[in-house]
PDB file of N, CA and C in Angstrom:
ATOM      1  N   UNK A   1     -43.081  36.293  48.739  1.00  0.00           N
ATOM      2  CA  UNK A   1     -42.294  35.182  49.182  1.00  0.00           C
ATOM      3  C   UNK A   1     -40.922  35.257  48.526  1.00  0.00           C
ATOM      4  N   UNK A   2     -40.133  34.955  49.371  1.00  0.00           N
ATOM      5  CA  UNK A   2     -38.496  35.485  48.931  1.00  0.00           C
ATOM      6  C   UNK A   2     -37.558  33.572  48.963  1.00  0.00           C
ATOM      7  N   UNK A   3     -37.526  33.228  48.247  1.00  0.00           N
ATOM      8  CA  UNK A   3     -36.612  31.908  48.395  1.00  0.00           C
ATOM      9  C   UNK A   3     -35.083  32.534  48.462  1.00  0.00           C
ATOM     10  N   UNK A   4     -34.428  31.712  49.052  1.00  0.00           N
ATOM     11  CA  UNK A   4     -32.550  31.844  49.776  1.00  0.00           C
ATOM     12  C   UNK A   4     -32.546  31.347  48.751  1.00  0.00           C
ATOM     13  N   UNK A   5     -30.895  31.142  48.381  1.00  0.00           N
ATOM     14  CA  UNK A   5     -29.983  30.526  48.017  1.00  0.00           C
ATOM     15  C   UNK A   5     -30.050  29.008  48.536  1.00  0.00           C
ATOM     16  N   UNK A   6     -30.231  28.166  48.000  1.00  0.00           N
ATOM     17  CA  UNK A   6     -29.806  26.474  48.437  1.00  0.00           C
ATOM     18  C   UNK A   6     -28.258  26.483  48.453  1.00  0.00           C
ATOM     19  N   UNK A   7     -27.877  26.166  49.630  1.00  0.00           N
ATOM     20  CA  UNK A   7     -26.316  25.529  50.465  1.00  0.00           C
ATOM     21  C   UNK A   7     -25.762  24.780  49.214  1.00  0.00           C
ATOM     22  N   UNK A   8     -26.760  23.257  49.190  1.00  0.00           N
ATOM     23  CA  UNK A   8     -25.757  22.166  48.248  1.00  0.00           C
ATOM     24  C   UNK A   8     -25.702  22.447  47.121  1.00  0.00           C
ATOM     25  N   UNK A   9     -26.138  23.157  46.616  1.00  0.00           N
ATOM     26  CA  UNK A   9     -25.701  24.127  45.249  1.00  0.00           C
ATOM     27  C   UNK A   9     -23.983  24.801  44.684  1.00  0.00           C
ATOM     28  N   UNK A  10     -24.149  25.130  45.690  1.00  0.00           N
ATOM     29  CA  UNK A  10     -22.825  25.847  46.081  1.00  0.00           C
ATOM     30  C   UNK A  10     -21.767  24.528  46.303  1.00  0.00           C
ATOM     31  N   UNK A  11     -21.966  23.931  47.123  1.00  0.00           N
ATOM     32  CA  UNK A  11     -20.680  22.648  47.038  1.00  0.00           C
ATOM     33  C   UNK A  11     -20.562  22.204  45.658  1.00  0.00           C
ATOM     34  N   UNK A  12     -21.389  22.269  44.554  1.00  0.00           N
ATOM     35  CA  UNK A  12     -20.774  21.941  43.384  1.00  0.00           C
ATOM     36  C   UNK A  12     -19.633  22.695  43.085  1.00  0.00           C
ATOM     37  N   UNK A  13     -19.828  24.128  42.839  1.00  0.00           N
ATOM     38  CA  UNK A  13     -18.957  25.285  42.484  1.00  0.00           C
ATOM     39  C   UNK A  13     -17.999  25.132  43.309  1.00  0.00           C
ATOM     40  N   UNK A  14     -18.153  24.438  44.643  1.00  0.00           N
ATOM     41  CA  UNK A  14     -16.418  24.691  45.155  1.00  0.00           C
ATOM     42  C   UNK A  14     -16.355  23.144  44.781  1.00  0.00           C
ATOM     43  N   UNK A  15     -16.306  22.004  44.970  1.00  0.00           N
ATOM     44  CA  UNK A  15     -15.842  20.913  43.967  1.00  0.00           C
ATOM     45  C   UNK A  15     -14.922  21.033  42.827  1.00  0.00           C
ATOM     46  N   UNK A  16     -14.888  21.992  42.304  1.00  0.00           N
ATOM     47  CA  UNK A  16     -14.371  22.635  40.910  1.00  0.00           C
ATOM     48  C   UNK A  16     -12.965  23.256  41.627  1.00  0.00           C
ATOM     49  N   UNK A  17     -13.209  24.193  42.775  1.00  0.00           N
ATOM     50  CA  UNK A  17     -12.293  24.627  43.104  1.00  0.00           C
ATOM     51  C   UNK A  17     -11.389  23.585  44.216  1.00  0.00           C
ATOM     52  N   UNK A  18     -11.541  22.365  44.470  1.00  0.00           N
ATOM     53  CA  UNK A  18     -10.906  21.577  45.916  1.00  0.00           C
ATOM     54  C   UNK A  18      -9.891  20.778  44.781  1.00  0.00           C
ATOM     55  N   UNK A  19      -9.458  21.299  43.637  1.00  0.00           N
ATOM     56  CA  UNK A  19      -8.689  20.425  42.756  1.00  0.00           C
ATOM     57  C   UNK A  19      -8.736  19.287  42.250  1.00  0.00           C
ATOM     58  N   UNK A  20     -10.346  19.333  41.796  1.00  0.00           N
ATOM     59  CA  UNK A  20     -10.879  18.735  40.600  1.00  0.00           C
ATOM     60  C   UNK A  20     -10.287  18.924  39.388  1.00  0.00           C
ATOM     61  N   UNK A  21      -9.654  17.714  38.308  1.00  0.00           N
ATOM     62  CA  UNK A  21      -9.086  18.480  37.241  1.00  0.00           C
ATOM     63  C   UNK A  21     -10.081  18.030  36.043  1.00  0.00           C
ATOM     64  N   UNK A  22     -10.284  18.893  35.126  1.00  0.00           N
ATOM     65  CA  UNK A  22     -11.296  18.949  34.307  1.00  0.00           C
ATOM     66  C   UNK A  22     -10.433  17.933  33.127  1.00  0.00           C
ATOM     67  N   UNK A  23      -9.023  17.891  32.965  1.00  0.00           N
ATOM     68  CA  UNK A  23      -8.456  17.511  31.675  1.00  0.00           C
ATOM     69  C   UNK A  23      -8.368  16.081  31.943  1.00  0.00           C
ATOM     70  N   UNK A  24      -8.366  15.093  31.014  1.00  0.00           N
ATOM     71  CA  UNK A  24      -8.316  13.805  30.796  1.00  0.00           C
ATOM     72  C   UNK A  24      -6.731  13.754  31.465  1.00  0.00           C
ATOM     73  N   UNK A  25      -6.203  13.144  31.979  1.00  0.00           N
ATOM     74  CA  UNK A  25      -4.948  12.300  32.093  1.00  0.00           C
ATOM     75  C   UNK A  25      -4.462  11.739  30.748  1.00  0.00           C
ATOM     76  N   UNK A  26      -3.403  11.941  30.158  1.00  0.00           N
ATOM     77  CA  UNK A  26      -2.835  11.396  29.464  1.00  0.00           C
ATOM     78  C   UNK A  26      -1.633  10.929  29.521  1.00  0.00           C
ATOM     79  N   UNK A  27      -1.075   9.186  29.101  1.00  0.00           N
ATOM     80  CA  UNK A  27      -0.090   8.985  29.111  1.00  0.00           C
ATOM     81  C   UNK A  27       0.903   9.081  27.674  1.00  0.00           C
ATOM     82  N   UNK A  28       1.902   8.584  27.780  1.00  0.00           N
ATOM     83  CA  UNK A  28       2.678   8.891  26.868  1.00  0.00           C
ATOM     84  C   UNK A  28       2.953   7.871  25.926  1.00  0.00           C
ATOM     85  N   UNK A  29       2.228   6.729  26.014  1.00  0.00           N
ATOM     86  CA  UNK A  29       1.989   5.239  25.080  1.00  0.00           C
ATOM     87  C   UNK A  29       1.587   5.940  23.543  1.00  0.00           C
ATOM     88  N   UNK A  30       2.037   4.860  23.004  1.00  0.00           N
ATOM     89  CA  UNK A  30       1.163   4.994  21.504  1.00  0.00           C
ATOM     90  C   UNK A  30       1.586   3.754  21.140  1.00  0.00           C
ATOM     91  N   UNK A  31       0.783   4.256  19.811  1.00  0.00           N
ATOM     92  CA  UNK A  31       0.347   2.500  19.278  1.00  0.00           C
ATOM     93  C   UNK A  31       1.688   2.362  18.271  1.00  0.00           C
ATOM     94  N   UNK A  32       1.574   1.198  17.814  1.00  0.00           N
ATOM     95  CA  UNK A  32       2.789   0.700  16.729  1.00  0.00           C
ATOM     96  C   UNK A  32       1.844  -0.797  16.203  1.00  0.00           C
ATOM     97  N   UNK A  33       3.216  -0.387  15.280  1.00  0.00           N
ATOM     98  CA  UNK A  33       2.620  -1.940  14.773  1.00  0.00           C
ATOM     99  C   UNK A  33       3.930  -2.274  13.815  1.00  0.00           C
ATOM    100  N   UNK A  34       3.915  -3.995  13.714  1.00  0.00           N
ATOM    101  CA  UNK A  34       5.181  -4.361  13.329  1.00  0.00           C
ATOM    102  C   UNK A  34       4.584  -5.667  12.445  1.00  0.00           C
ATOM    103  N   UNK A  35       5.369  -5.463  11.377  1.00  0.00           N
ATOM    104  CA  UNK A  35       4.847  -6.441  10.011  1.00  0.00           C
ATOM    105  C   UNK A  35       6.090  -7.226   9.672  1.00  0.00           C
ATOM    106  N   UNK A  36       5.674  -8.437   9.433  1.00  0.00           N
ATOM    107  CA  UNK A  36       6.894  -9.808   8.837  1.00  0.00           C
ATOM    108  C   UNK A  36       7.562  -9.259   7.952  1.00  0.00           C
ATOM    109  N   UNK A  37       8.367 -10.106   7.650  1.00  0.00           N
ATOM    110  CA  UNK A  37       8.899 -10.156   6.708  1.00  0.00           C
ATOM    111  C   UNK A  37       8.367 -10.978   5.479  1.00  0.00           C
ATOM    112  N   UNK A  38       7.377 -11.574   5.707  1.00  0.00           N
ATOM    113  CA  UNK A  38       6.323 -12.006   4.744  1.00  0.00           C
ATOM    114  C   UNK A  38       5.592 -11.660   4.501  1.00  0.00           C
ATOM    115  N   UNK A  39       4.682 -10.643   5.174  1.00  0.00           N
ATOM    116  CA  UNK A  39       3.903  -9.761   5.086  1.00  0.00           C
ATOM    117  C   UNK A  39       4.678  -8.850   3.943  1.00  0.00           C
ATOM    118  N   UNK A  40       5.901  -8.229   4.340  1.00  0.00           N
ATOM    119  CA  UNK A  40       6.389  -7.271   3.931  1.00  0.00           C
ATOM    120  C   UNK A  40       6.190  -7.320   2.019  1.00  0.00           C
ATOM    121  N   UNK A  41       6.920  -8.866   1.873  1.00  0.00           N
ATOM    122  CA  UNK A  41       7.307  -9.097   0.556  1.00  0.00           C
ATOM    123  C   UNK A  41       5.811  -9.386  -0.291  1.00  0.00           C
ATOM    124  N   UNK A  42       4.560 -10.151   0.682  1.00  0.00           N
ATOM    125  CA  UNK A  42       3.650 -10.459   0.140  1.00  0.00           C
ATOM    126  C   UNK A  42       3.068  -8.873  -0.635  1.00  0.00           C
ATOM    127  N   UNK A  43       2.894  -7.681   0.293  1.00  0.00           N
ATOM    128  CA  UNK A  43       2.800  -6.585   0.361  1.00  0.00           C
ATOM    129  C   UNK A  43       3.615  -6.106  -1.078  1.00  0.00           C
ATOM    130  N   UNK A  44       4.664  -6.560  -1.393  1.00  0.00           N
ATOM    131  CA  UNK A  44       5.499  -5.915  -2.660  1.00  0.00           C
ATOM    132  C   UNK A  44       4.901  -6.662  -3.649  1.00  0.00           C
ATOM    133  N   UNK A  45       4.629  -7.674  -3.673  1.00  0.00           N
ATOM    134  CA  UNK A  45       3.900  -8.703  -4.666  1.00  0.00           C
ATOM    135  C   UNK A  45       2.805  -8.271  -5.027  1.00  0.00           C
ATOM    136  N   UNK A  46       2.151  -7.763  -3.908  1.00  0.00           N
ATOM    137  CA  UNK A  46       1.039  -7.309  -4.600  1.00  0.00           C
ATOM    138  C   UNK A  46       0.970  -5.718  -5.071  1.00  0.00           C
ATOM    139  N   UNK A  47       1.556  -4.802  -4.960  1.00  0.00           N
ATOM    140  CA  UNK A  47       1.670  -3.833  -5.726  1.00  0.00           C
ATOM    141  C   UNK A  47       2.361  -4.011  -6.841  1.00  0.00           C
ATOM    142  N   UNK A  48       3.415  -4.878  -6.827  1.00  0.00           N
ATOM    143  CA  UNK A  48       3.442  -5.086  -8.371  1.00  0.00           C
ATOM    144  C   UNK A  48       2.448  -6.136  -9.389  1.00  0.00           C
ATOM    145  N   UNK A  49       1.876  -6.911  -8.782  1.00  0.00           N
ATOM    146  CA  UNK A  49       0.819  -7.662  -9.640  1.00  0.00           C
ATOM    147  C   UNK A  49      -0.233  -6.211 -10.078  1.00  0.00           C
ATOM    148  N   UNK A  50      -0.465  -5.387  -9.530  1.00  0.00           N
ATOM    149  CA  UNK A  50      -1.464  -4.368  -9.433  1.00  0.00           C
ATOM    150  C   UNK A  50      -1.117  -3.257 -10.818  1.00  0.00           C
ATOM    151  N   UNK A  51       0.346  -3.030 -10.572  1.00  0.00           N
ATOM    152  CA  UNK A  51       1.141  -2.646 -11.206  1.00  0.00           C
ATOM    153  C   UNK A  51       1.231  -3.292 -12.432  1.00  0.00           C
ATOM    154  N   UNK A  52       1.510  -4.667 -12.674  1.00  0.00           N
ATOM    155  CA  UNK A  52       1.886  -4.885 -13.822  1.00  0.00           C
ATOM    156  C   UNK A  52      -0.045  -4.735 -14.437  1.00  0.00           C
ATOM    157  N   UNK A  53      -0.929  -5.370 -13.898  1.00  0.00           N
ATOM    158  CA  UNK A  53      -2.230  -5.391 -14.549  1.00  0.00           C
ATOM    159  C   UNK A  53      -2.815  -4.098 -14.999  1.00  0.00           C
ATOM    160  N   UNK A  54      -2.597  -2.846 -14.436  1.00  0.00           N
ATOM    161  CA  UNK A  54      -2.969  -1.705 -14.719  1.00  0.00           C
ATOM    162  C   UNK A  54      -2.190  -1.299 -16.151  1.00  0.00           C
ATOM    163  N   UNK A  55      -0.802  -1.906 -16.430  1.00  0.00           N
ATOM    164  CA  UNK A  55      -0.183  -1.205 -17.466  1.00  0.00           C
ATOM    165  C   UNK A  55      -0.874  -1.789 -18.893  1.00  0.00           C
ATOM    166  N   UNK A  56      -0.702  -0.557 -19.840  1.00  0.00           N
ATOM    167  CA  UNK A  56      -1.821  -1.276 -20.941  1.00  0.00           C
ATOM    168  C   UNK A  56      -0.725  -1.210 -22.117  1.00  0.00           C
ATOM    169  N   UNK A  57       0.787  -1.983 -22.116  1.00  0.00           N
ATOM    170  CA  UNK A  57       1.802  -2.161 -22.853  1.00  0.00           C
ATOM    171  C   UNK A  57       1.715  -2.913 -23.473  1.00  0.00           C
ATOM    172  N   UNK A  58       0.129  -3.794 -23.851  1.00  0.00           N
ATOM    173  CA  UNK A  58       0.247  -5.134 -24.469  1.00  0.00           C
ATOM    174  C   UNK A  58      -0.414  -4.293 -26.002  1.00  0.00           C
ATOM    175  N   UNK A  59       0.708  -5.085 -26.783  1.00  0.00           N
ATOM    176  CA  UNK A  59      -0.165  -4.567 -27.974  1.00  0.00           C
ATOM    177  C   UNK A  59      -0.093  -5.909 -28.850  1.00  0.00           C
ATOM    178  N   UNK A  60      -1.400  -5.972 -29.342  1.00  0.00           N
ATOM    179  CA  UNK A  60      -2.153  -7.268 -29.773  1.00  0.00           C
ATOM    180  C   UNK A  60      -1.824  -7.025 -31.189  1.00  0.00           C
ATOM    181  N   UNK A  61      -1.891  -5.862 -32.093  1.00  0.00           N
ATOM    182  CA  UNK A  61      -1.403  -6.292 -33.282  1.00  0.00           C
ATOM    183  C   UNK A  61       0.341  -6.911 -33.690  1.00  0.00           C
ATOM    184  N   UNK A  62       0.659  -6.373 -32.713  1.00  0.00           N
ATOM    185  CA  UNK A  62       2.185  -6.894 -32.301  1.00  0.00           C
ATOM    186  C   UNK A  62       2.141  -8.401 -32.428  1.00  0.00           C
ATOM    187  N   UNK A  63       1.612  -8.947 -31.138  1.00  0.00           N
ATOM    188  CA  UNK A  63       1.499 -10.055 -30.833  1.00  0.00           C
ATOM    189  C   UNK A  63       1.233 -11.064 -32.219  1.00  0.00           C
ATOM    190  N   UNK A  64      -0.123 -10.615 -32.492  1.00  0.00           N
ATOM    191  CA  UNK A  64      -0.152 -11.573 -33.913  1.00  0.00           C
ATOM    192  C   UNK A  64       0.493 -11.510 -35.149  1.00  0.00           C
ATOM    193  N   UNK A  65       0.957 -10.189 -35.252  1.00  0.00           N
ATOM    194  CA  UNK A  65       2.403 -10.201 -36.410  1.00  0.00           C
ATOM    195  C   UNK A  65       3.285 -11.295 -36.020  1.00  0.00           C
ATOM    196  N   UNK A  66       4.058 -11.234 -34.732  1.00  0.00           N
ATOM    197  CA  UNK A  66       5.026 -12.686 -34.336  1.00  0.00           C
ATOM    198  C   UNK A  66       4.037 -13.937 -34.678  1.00  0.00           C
ATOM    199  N   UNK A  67       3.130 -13.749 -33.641  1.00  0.00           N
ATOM    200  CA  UNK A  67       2.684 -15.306 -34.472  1.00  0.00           C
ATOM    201  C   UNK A  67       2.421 -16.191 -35.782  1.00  0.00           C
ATOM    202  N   UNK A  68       2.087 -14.990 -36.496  1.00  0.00           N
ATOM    203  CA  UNK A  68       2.123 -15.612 -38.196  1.00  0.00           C
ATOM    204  C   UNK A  68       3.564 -15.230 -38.727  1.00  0.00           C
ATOM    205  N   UNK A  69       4.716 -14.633 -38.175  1.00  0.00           N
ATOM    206  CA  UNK A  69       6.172 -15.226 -38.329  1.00  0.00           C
ATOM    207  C   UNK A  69       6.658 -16.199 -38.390  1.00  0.00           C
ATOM    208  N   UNK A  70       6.288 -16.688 -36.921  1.00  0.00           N
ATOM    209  CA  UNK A  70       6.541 -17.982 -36.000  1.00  0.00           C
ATOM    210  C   UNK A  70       5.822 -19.309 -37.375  1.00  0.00           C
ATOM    211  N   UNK A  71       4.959 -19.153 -37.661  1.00  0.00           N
ATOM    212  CA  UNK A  71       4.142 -19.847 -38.204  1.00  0.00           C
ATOM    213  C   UNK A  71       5.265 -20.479 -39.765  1.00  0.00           C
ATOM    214  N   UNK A  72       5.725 -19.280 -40.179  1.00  0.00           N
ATOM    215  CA  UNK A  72       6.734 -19.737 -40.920  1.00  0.00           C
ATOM    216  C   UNK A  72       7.797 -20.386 -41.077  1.00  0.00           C
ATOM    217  N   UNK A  73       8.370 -21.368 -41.635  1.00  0.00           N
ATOM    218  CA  UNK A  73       9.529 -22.077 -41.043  1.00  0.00           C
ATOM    219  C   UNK A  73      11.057 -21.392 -41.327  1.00  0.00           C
ATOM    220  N   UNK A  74      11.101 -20.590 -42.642  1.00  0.00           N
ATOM    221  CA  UNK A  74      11.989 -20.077 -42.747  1.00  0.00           C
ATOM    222  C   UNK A  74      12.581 -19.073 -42.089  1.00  0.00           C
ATOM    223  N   UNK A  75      10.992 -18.312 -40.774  1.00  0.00           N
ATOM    224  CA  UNK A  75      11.891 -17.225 -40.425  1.00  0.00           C
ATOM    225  C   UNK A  75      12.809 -17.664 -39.114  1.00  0.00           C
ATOM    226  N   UNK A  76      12.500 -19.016 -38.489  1.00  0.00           N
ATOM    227  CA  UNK A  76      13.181 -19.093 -37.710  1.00  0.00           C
ATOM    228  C   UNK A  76      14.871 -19.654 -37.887  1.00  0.00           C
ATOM    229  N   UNK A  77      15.782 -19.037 -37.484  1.00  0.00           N
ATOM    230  CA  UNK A  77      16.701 -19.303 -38.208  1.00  0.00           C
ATOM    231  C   UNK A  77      17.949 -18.833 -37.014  1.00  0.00           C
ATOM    232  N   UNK A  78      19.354 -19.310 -37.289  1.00  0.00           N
ATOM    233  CA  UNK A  78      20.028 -18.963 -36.403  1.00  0.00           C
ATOM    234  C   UNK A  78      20.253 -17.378 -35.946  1.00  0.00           C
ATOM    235  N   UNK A  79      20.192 -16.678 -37.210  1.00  0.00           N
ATOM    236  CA  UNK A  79      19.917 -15.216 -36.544  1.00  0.00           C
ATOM    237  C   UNK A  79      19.015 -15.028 -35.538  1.00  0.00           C
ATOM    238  N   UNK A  80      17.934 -15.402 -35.684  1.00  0.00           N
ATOM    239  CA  UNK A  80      16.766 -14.732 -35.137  1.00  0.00           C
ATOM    240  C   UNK A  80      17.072 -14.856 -33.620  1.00  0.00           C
ATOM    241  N   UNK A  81      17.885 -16.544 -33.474  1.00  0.00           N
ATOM    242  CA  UNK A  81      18.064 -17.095 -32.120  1.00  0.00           C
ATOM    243  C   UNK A  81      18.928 -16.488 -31.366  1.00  0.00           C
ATOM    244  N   UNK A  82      19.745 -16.050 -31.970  1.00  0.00           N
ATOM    245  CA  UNK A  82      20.543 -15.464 -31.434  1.00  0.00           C
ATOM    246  C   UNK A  82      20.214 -13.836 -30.970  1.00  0.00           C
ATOM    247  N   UNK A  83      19.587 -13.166 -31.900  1.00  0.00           N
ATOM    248  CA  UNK A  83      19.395 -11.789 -31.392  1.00  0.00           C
ATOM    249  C   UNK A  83      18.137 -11.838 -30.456  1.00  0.00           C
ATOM    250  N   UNK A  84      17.213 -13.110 -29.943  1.00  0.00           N
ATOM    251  CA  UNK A  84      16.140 -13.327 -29.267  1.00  0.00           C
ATOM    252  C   UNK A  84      17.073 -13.419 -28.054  1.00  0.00           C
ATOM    253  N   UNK A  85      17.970 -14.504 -27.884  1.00  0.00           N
ATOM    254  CA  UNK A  85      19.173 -14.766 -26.733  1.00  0.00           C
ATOM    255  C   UNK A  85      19.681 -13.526 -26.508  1.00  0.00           C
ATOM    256  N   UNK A  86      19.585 -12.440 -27.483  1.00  0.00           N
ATOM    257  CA  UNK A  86      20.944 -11.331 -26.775  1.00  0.00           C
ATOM    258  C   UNK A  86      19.941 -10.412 -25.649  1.00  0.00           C
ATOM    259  N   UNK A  87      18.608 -10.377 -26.586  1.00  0.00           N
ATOM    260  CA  UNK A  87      17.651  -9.887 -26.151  1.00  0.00           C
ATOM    261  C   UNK A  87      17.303  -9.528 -24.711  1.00  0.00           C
ATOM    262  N   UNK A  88      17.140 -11.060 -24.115  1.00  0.00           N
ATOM    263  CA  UNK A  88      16.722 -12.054 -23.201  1.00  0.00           C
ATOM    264  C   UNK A  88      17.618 -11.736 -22.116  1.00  0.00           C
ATOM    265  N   UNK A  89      18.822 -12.030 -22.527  1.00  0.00           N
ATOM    266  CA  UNK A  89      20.309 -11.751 -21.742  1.00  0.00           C
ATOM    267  C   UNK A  89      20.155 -10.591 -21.334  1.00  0.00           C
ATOM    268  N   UNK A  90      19.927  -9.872 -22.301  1.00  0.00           N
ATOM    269  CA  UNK A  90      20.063  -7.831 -21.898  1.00  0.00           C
ATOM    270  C   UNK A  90      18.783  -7.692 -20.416  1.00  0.00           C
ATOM    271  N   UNK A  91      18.217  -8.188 -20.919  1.00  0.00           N
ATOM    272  CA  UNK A  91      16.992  -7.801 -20.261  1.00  0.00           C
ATOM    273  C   UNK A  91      16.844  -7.997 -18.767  1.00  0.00           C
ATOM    274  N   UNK A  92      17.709  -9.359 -18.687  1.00  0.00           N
ATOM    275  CA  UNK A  92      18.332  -9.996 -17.026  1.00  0.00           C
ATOM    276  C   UNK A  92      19.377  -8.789 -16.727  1.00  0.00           C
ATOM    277  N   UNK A  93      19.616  -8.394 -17.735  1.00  0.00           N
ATOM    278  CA  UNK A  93      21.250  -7.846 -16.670  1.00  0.00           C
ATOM    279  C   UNK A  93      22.430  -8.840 -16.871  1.00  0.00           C
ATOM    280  N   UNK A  94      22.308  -9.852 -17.659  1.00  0.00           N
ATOM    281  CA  UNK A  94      23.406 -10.282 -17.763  1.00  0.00           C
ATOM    282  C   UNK A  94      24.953 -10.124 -18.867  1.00  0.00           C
TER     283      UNK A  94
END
């Protein structure tokens, strides 16, 4: 027993050829995206809060040396105020 070829078989294979296109269509869109100006700044705020918490510039024996200064009455004095003010000033930029 000899079986043919099946006909509708073949209309697949030419389907392919009647200018079927195999590739997706693509257009030329893309995405975006557009952020406030509150967003923007909230966004800076928080890399520097992130920023300042990560830095480990605090030094605690420091800290309590000033405080048992402070504690004294004599050390506060017009010098001190003044080179604390120049300090302060420098530090703004002013």
């Amino acid at each position: 027993m000899m079986i043919d070829r099946v006909s509708s078989i073949n209309l697949i294979q030419q389907g392919k050829n009647a200018g079927w296109n195999n590739q997706v269509n693509r257009t030329a869109q893309t995405d975006s995206i557009t952020l406030s100006a509150e967003a923007m700044e909230k966004s800076e705020l928080y890399r520097a809060n992130a920023l300042v918490a990560s830095a480990s510039d605090v030094r605690l024996d420091r800290i309590a040396e000033l405080k048992e200064k402070i504690k004294d009455p004599s050390y506060i004095n017009d010098t001190i105020i003044n080179a604390t003010a120049d300090k302060i000033m420098g530090a703004l930029g002013l």
